[in-house]
N, C-alpha and C. Protein backbone atom coordinates (compact mmCIF):
# COMPACT_ATOMS: atom_id res chain seq x y z
N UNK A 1 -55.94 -62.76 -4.98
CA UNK A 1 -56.21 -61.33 -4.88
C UNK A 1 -57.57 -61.12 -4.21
N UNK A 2 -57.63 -59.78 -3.19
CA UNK A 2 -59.38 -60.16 -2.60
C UNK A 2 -59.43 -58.93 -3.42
N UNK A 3 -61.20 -58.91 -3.60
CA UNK A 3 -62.05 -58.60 -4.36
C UNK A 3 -62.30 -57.09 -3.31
N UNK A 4 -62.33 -55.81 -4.23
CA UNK A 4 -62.46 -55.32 -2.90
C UNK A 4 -64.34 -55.01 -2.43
N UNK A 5 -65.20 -56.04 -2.87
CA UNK A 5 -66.86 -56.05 -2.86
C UNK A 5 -66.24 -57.00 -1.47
N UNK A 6 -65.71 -58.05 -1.66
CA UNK A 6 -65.57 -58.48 0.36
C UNK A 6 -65.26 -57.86 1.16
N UNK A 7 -64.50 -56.50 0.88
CA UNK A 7 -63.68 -55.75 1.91
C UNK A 7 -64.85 -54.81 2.04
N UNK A 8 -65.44 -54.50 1.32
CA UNK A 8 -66.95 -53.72 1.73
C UNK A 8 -67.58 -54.51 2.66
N UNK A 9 -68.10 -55.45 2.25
CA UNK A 9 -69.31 -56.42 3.10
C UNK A 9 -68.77 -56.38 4.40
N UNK A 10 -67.45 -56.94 4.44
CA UNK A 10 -66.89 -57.32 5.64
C UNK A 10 -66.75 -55.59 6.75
N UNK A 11 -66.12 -54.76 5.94
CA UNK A 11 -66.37 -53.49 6.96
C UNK A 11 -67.97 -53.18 7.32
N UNK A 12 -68.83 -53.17 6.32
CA UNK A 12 -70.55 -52.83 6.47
C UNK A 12 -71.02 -54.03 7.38
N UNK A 13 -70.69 -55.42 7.65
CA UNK A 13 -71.49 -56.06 8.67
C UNK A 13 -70.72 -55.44 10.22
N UNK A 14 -68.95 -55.66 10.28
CA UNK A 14 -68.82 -54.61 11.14
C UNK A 14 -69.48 -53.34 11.75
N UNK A 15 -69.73 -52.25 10.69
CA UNK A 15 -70.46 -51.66 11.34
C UNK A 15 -72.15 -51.38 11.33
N UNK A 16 -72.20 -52.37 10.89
CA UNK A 16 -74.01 -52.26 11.21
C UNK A 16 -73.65 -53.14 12.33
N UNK A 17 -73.03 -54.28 13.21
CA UNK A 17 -72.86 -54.76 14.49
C UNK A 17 -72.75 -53.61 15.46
N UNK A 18 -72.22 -52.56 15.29
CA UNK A 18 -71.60 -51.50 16.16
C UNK A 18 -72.91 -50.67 16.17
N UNK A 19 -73.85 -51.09 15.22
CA UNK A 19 -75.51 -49.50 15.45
C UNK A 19 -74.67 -48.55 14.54
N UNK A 20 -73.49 -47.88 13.81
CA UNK A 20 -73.62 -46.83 13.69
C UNK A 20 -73.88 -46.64 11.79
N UNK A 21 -74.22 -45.51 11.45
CA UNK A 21 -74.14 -45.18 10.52
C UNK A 21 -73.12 -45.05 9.80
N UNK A 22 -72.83 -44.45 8.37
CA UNK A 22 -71.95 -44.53 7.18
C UNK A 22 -71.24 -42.95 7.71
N UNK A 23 -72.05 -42.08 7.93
CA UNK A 23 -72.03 -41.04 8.75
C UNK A 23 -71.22 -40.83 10.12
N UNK A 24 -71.43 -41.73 10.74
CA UNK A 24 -70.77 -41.63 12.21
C UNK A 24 -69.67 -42.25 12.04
N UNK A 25 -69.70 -43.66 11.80
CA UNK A 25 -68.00 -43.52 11.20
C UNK A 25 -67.33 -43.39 10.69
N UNK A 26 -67.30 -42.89 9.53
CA UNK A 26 -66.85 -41.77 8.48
C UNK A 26 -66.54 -40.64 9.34
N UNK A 27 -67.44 -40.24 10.14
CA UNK A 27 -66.92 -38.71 10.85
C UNK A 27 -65.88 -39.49 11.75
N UNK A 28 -65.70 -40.31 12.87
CA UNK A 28 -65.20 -40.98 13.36
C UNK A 28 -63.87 -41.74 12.98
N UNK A 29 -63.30 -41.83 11.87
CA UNK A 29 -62.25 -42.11 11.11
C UNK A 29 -61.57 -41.21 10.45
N UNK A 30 -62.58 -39.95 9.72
CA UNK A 30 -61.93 -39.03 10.14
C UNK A 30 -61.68 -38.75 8.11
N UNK A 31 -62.53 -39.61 7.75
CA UNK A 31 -62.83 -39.55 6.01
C UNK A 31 -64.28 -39.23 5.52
N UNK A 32 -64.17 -38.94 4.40
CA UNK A 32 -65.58 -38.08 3.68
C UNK A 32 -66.84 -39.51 3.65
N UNK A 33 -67.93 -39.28 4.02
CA UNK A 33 -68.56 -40.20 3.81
C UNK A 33 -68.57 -40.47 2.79
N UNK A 34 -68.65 -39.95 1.41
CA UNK A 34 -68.61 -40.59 -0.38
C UNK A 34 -67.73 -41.86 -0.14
N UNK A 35 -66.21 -41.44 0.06
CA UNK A 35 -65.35 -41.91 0.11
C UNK A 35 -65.65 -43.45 1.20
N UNK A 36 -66.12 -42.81 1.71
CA UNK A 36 -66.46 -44.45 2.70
C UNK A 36 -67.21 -45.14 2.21
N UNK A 37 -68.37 -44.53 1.64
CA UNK A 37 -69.20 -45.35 1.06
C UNK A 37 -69.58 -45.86 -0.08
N UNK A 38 -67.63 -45.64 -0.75
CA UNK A 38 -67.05 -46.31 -2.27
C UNK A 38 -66.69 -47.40 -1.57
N UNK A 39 -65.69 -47.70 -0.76
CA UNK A 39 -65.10 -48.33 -0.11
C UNK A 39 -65.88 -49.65 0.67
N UNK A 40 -67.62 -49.22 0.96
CA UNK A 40 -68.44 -50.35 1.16
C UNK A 40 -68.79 -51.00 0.16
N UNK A 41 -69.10 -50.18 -0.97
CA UNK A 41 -70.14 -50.50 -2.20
C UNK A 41 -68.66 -51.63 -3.01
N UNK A 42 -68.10 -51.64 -3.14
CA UNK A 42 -66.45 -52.37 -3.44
C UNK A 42 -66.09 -51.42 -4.40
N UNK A 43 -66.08 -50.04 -4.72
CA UNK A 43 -65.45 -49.29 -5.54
C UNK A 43 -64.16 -48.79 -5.10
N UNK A 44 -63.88 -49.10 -4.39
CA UNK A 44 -62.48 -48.14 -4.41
C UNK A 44 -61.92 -49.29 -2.96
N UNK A 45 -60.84 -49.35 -2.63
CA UNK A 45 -60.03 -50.55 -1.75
C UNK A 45 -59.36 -49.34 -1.19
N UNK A 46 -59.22 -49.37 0.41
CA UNK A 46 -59.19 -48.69 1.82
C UNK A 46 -57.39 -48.95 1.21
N UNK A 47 -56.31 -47.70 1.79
CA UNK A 47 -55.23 -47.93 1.79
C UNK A 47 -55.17 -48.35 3.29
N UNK A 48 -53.66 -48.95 3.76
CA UNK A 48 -53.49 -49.37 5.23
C UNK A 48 -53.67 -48.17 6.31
N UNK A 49 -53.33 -47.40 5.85
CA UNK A 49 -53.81 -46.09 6.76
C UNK A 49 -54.89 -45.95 6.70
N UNK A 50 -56.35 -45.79 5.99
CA UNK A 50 -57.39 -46.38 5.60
C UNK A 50 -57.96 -46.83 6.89
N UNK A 51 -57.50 -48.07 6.37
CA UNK A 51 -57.87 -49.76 7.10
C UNK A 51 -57.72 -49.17 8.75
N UNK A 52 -57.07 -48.96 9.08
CA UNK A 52 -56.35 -48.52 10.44
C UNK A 52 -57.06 -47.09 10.58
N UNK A 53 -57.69 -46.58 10.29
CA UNK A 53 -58.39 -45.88 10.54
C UNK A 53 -59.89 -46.40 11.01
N UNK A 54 -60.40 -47.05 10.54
CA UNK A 54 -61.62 -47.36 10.13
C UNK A 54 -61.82 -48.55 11.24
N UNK A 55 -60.92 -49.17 11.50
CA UNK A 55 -60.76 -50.54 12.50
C UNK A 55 -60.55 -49.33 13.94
N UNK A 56 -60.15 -48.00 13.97
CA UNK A 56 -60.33 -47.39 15.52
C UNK A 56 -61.59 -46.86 15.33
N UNK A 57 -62.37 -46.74 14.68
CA UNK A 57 -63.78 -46.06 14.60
C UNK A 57 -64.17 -47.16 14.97
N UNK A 58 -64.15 -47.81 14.48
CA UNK A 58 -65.11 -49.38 15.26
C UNK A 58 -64.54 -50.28 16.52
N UNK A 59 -63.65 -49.59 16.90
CA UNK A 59 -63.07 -50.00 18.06
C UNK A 59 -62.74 -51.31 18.16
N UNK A 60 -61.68 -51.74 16.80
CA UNK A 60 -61.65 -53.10 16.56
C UNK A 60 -60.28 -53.20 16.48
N UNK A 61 -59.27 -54.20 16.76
CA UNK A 61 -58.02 -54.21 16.31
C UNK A 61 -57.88 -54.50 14.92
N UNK A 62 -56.92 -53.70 14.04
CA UNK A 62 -57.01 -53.91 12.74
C UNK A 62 -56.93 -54.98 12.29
N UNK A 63 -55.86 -56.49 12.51
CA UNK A 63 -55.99 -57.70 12.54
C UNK A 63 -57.14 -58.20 12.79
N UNK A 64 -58.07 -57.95 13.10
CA UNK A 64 -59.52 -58.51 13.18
C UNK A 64 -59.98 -58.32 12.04
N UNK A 65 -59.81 -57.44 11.92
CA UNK A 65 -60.51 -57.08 10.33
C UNK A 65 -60.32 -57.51 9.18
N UNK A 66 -58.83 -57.59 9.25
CA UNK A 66 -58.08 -58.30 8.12
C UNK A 66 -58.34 -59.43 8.39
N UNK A 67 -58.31 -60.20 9.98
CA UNK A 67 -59.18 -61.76 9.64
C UNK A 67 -60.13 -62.14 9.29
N UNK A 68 -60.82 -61.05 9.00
CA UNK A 68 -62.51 -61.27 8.58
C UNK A 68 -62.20 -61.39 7.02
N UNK A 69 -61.57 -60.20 6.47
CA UNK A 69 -61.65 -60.42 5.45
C UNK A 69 -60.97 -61.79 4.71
N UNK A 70 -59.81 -62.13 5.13
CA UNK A 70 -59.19 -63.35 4.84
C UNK A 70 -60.33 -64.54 4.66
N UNK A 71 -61.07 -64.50 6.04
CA UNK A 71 -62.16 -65.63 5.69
C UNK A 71 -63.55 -65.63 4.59
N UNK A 72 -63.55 -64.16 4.67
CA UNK A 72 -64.50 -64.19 3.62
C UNK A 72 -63.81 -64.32 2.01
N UNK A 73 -62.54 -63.95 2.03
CA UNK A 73 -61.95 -64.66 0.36
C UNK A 73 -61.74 -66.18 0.66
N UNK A 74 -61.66 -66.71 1.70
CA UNK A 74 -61.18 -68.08 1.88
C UNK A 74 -62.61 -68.99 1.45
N UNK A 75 -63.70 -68.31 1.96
CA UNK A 75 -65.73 -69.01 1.75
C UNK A 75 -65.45 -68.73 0.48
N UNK A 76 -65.29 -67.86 -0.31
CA UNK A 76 -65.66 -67.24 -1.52
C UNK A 76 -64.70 -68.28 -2.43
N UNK A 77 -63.50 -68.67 -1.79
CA UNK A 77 -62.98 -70.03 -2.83
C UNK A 77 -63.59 -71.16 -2.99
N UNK A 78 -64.13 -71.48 -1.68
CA UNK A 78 -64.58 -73.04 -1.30
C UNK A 78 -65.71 -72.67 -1.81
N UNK A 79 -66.69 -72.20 -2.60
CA UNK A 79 -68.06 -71.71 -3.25
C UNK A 79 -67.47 -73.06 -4.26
């Protein structure tokens, strides 16, 4: 099961790579910043519509994302 504190990290290094704020892509995805910024902090887990939202604000294919996260539960075993 992933943790959803990786699915934060992993979207927040995403977009601190991109320069933008919690703000800009939140407006940019097209969700409340609170709400986004449960979703970094690991309180609340992105639905796939979500996810797919948030991966075109960052101009990322959503499979990227989901490979990020995969690897970061995959480090987090081998710990």
């Amino acid at each position: 099961m992933i943790d959803a504190v990786w699915i934060g990290q992993v979207l927040r290094k995403h977009r601190e790579e991109k320069g933008m704020s919690q703000e800009v892509l939140s407006g940019l995805a097209g969700l409340d910043r609170t709400h986004y910024s449960k979703i970094e902090r690991g309180l609340r887990s992105p639905t796939l519509d979500t996810l797919f939202k948030i991966a075109q604000a960052l101009d990322i294919p959503p499979h990227k994302l989901v490979k990020a996260m995969e690897a970061a539960v995959q480090e987090q075993q081998d710990l």
